[in-house]
N, C-alpha and C. Protein backbone atom coordinates (compact mmCIF):
# COMPACT_ATOMS: atom_id res chain seq x y z
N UNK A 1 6.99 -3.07 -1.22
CA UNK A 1 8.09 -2.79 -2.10
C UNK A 1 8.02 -3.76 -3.27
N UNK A 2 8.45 -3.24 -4.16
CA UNK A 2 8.42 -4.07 -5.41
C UNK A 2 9.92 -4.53 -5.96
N UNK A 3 9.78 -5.58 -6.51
CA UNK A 3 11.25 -6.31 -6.75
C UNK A 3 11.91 -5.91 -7.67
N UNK A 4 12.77 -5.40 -8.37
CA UNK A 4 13.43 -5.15 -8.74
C UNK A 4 13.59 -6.19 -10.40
N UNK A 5 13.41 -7.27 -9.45
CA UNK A 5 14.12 -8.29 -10.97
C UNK A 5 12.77 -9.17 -11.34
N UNK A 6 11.98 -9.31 -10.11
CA UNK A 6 10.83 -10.37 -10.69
C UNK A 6 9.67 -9.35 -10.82
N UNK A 7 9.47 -8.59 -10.14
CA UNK A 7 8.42 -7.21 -10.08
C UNK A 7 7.42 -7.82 -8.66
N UNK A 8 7.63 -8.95 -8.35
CA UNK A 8 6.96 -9.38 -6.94
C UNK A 8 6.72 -8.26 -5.92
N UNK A 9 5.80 -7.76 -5.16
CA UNK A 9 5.40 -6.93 -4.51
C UNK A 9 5.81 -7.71 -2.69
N UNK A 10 6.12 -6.94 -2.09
CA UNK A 10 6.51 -7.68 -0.82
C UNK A 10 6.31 -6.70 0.36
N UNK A 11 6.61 -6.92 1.50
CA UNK A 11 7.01 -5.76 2.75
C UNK A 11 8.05 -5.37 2.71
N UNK A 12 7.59 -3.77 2.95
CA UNK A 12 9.11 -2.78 2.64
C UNK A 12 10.43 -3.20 3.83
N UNK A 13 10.30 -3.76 4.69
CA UNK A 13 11.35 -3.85 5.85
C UNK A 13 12.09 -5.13 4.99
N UNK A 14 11.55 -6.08 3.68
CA UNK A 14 12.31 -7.37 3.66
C UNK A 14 13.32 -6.91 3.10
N UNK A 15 14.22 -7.68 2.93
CA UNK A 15 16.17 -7.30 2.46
C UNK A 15 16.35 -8.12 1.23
N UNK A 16 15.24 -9.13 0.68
CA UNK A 16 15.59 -9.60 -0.44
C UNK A 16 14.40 -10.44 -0.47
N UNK A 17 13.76 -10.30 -2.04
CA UNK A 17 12.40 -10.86 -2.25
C UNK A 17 12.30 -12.35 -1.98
N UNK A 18 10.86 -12.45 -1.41
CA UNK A 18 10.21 -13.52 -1.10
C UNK A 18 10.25 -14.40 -2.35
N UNK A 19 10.14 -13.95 -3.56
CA UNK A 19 10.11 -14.95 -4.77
C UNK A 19 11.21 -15.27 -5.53
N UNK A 20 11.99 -14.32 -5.93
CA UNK A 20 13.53 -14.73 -6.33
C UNK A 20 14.28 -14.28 -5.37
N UNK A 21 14.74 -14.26 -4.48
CA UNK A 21 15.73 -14.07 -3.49
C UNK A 21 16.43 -12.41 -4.14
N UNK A 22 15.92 -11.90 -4.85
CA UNK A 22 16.83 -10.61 -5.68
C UNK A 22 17.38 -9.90 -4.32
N UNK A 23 17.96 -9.28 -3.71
CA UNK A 23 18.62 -8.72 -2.92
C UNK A 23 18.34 -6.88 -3.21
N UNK A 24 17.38 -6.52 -2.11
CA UNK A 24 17.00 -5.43 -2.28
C UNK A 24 17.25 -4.14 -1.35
N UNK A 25 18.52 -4.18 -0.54
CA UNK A 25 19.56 -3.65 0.26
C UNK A 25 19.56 -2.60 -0.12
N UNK A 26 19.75 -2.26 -1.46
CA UNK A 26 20.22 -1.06 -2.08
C UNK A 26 18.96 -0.34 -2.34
N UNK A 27 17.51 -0.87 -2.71
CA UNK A 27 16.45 0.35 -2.46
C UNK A 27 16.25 0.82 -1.25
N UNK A 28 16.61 -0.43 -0.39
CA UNK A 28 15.87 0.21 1.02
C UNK A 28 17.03 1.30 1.30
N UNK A 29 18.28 1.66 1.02
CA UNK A 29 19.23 2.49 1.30
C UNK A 29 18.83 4.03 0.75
N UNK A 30 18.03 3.71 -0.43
CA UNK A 30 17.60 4.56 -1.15
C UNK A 30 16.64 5.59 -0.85
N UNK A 31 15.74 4.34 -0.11
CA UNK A 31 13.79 5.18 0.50
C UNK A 31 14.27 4.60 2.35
N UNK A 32 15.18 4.46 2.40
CA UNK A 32 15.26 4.68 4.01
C UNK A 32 15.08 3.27 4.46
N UNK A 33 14.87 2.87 5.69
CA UNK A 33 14.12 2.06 6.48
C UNK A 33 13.35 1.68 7.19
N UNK A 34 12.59 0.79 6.70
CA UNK A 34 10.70 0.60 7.05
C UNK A 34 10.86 -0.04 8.30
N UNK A 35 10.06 -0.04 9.01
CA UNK A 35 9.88 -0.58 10.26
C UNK A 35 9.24 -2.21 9.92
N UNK A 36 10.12 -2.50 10.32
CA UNK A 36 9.80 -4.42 10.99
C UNK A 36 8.76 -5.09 11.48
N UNK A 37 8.35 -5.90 11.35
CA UNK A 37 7.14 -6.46 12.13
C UNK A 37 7.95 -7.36 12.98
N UNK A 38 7.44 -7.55 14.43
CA UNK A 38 7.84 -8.27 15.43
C UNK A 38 8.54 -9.78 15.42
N UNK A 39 9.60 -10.02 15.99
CA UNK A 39 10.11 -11.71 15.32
C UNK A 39 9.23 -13.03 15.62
N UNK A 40 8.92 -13.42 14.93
CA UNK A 40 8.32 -14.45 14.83
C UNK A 40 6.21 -14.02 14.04
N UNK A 41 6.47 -13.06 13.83
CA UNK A 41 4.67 -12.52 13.83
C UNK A 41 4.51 -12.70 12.35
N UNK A 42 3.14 -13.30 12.30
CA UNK A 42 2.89 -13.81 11.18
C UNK A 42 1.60 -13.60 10.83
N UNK A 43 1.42 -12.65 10.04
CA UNK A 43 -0.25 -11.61 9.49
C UNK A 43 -0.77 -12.72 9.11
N UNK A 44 -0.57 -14.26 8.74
CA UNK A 44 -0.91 -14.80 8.16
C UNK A 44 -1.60 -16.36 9.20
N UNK A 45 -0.93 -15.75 10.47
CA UNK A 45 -1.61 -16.67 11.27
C UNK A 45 -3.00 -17.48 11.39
N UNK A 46 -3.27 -17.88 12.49
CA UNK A 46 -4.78 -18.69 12.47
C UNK A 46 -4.76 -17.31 14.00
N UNK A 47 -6.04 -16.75 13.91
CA UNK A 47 -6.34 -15.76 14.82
C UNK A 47 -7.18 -16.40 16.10
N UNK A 48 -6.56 -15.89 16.97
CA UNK A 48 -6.90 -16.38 18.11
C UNK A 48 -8.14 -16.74 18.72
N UNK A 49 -8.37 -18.42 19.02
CA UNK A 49 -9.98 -18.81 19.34
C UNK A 49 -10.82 -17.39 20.17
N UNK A 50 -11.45 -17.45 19.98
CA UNK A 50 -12.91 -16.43 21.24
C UNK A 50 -12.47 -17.12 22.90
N UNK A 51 -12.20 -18.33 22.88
CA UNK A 51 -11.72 -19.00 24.21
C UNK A 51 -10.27 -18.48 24.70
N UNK A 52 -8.91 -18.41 23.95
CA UNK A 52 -8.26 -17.75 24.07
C UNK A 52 -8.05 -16.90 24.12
N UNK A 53 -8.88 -15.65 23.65
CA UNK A 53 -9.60 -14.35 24.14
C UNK A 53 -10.14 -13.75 25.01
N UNK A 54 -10.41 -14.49 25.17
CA UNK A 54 -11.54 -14.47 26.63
C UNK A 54 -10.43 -14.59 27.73
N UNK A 55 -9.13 -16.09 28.02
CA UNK A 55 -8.41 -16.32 28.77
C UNK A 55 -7.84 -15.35 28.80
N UNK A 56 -7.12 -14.20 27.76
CA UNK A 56 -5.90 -13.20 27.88
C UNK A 56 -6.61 -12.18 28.25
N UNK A 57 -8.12 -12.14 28.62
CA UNK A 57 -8.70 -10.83 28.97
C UNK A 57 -9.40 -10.75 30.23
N UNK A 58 -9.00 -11.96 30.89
CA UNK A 58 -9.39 -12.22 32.52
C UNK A 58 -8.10 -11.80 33.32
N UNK A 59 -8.74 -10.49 34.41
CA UNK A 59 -7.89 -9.86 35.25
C UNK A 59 -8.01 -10.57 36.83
N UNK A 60 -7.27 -10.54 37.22
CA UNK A 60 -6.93 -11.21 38.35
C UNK A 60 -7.54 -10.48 39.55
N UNK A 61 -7.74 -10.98 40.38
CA UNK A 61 -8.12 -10.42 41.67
C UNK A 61 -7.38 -9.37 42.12
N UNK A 62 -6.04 -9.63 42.23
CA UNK A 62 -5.34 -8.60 42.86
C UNK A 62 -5.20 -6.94 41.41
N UNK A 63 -5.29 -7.23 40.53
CA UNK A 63 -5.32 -6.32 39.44
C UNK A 63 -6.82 -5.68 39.48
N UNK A 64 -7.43 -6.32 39.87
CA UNK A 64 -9.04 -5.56 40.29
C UNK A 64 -9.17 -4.82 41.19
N UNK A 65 -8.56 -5.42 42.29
CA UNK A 65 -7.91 -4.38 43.47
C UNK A 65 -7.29 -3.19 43.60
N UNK A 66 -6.48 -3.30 42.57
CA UNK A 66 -5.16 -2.30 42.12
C UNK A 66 -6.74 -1.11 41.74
N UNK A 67 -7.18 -1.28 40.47
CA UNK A 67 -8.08 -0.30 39.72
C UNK A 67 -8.84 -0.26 40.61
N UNK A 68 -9.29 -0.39 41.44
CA UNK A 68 -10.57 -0.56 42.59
C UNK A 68 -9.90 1.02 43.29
N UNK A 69 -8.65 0.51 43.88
CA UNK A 69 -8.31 1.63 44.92
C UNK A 69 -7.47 3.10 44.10
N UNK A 70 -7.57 3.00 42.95
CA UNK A 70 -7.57 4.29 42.34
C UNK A 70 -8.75 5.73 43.37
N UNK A 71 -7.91 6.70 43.18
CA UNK A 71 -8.82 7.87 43.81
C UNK A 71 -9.30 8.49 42.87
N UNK A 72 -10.03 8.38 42.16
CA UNK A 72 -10.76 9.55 41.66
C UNK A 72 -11.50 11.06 41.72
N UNK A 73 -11.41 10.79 43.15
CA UNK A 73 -12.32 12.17 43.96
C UNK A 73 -11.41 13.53 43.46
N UNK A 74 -10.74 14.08 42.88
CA UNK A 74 -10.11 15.20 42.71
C UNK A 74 -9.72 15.37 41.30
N UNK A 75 -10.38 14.63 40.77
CA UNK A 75 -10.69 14.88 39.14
C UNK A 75 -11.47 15.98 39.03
N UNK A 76 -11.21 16.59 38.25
CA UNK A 76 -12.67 17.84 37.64
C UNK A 76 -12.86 17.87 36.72
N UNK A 77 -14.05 17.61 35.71
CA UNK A 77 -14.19 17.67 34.86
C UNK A 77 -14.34 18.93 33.83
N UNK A 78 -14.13 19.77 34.29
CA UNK A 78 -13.89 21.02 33.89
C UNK A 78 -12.89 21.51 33.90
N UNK A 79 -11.77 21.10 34.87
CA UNK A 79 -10.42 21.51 34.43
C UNK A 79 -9.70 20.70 33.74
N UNK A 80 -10.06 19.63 33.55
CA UNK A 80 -9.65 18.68 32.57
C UNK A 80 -9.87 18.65 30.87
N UNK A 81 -11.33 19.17 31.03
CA UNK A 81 -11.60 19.70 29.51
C UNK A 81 -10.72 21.24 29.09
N UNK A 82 -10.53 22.39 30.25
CA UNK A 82 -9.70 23.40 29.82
C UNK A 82 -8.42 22.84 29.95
N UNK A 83 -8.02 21.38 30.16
CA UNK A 83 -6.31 21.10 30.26
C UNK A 83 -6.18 20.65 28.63
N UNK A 84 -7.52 20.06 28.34
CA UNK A 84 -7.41 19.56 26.58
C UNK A 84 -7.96 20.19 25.42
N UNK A 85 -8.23 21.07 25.95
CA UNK A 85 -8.91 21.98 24.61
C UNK A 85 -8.05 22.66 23.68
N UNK A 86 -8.07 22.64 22.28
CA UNK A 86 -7.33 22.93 21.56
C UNK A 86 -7.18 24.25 21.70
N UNK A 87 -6.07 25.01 21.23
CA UNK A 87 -6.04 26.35 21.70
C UNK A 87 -6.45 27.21 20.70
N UNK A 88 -7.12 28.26 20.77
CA UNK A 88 -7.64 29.54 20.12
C UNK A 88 -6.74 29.44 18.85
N UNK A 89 -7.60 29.48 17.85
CA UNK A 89 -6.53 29.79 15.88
C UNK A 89 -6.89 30.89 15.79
N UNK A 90 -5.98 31.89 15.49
CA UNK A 90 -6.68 33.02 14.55
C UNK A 90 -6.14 32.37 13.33
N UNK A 91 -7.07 33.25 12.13
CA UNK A 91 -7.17 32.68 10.67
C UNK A 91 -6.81 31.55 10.56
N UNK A 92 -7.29 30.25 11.04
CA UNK A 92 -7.14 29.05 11.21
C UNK A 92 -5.26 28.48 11.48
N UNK A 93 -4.90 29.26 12.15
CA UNK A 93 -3.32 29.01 12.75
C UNK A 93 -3.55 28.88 14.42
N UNK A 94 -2.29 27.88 14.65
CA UNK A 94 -2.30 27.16 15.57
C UNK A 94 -1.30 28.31 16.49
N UNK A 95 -1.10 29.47 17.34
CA UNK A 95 -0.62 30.48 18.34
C UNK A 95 0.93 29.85 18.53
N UNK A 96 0.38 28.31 19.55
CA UNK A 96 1.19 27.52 19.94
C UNK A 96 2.37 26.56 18.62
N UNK A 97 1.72 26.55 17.71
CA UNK A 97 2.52 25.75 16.64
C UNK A 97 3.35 27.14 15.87
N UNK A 98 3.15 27.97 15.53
CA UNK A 98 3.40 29.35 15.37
C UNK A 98 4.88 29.73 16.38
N UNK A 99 4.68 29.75 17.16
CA UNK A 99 5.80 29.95 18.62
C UNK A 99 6.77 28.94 18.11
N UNK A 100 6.36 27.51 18.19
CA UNK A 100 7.55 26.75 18.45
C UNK A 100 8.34 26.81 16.88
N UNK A 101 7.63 27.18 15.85
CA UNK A 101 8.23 27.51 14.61
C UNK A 101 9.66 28.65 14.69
N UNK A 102 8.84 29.55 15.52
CA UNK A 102 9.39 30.99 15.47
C UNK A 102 10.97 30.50 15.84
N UNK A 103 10.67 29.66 17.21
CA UNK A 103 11.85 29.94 18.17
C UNK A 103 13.27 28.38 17.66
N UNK A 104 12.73 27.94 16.54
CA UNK A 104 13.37 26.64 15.79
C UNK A 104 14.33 27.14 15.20
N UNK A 105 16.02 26.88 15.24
CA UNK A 105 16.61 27.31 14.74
C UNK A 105 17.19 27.10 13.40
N UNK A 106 17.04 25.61 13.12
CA UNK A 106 17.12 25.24 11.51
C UNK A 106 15.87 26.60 11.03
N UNK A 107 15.01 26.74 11.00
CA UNK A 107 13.58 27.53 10.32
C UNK A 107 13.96 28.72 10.12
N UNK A 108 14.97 29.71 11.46
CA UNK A 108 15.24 31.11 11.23
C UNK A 108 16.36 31.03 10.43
N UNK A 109 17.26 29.87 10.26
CA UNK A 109 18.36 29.73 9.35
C UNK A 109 18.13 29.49 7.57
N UNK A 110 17.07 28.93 7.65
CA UNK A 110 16.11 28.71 6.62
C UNK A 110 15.48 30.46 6.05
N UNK A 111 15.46 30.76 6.67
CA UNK A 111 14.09 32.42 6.45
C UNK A 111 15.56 33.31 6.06
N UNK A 112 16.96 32.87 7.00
CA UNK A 112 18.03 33.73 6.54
C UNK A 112 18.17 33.82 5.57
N UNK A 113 18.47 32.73 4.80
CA UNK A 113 19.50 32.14 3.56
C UNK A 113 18.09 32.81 2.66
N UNK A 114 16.74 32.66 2.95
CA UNK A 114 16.04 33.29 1.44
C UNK A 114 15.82 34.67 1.46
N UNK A 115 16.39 35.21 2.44
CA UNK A 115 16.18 36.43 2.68
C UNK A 115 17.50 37.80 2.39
N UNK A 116 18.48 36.44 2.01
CA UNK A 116 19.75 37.13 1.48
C UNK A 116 19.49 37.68 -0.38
């Protein structure tokens, strides 16, 4: 987002610029509200050693266990690919996206009003 009074460029979630404090409440009211970055998180950090990496990515014995005794035997890989396969387009339209249009009632209220 851009400031208003200094032209400073900033993150759209801030409420008043990083460089003159301008108070920017009233654009974000305008273009909505941006999503936040987490409290305390800082893009600007020192990124985490390869050693501390390594520590947050060692699973425990009993969590090895856990994934160990997963069953896999009744997977199929063939009904799994027909559970994800995109479905048949005619003239590059989606059957299923088509349907849930049809049956949307803002959309048939929409098709009314231009059809008056």
């Amino acid at each position: 987002m851009r400031c208003t009074k200094c032209g400073t460029i900033s993150f759209d979630h801030y409420r008043q610029c990083v460089k003159c404090g301008q108070d920017l409440s009233a654009i974000i009211a305008v273009l909505g509200q941006f999503y936040a970055t987490l409290e305390g998180f800082d893009w600007f950090a020192e990124p985490l050693s390869p050693q501390k990496m390594e520590e947050d990515q060692v699973i425990s014995e009993a969590e090895l266990e856990e994934l160990e005794a997963i069953d896999f035997s009744e997977l199929n890989e063939e009904e799994y690919m027909e559970a994800v396969k995109e479905p048949e387009k005619e003239n590059g339209l989606d059957p299923n996206a088509l349907q849930e249009l049809a049956e949307d009632e803002l959309f048939k209220e929409a098709l009314d009003k231009i059809a008056e």
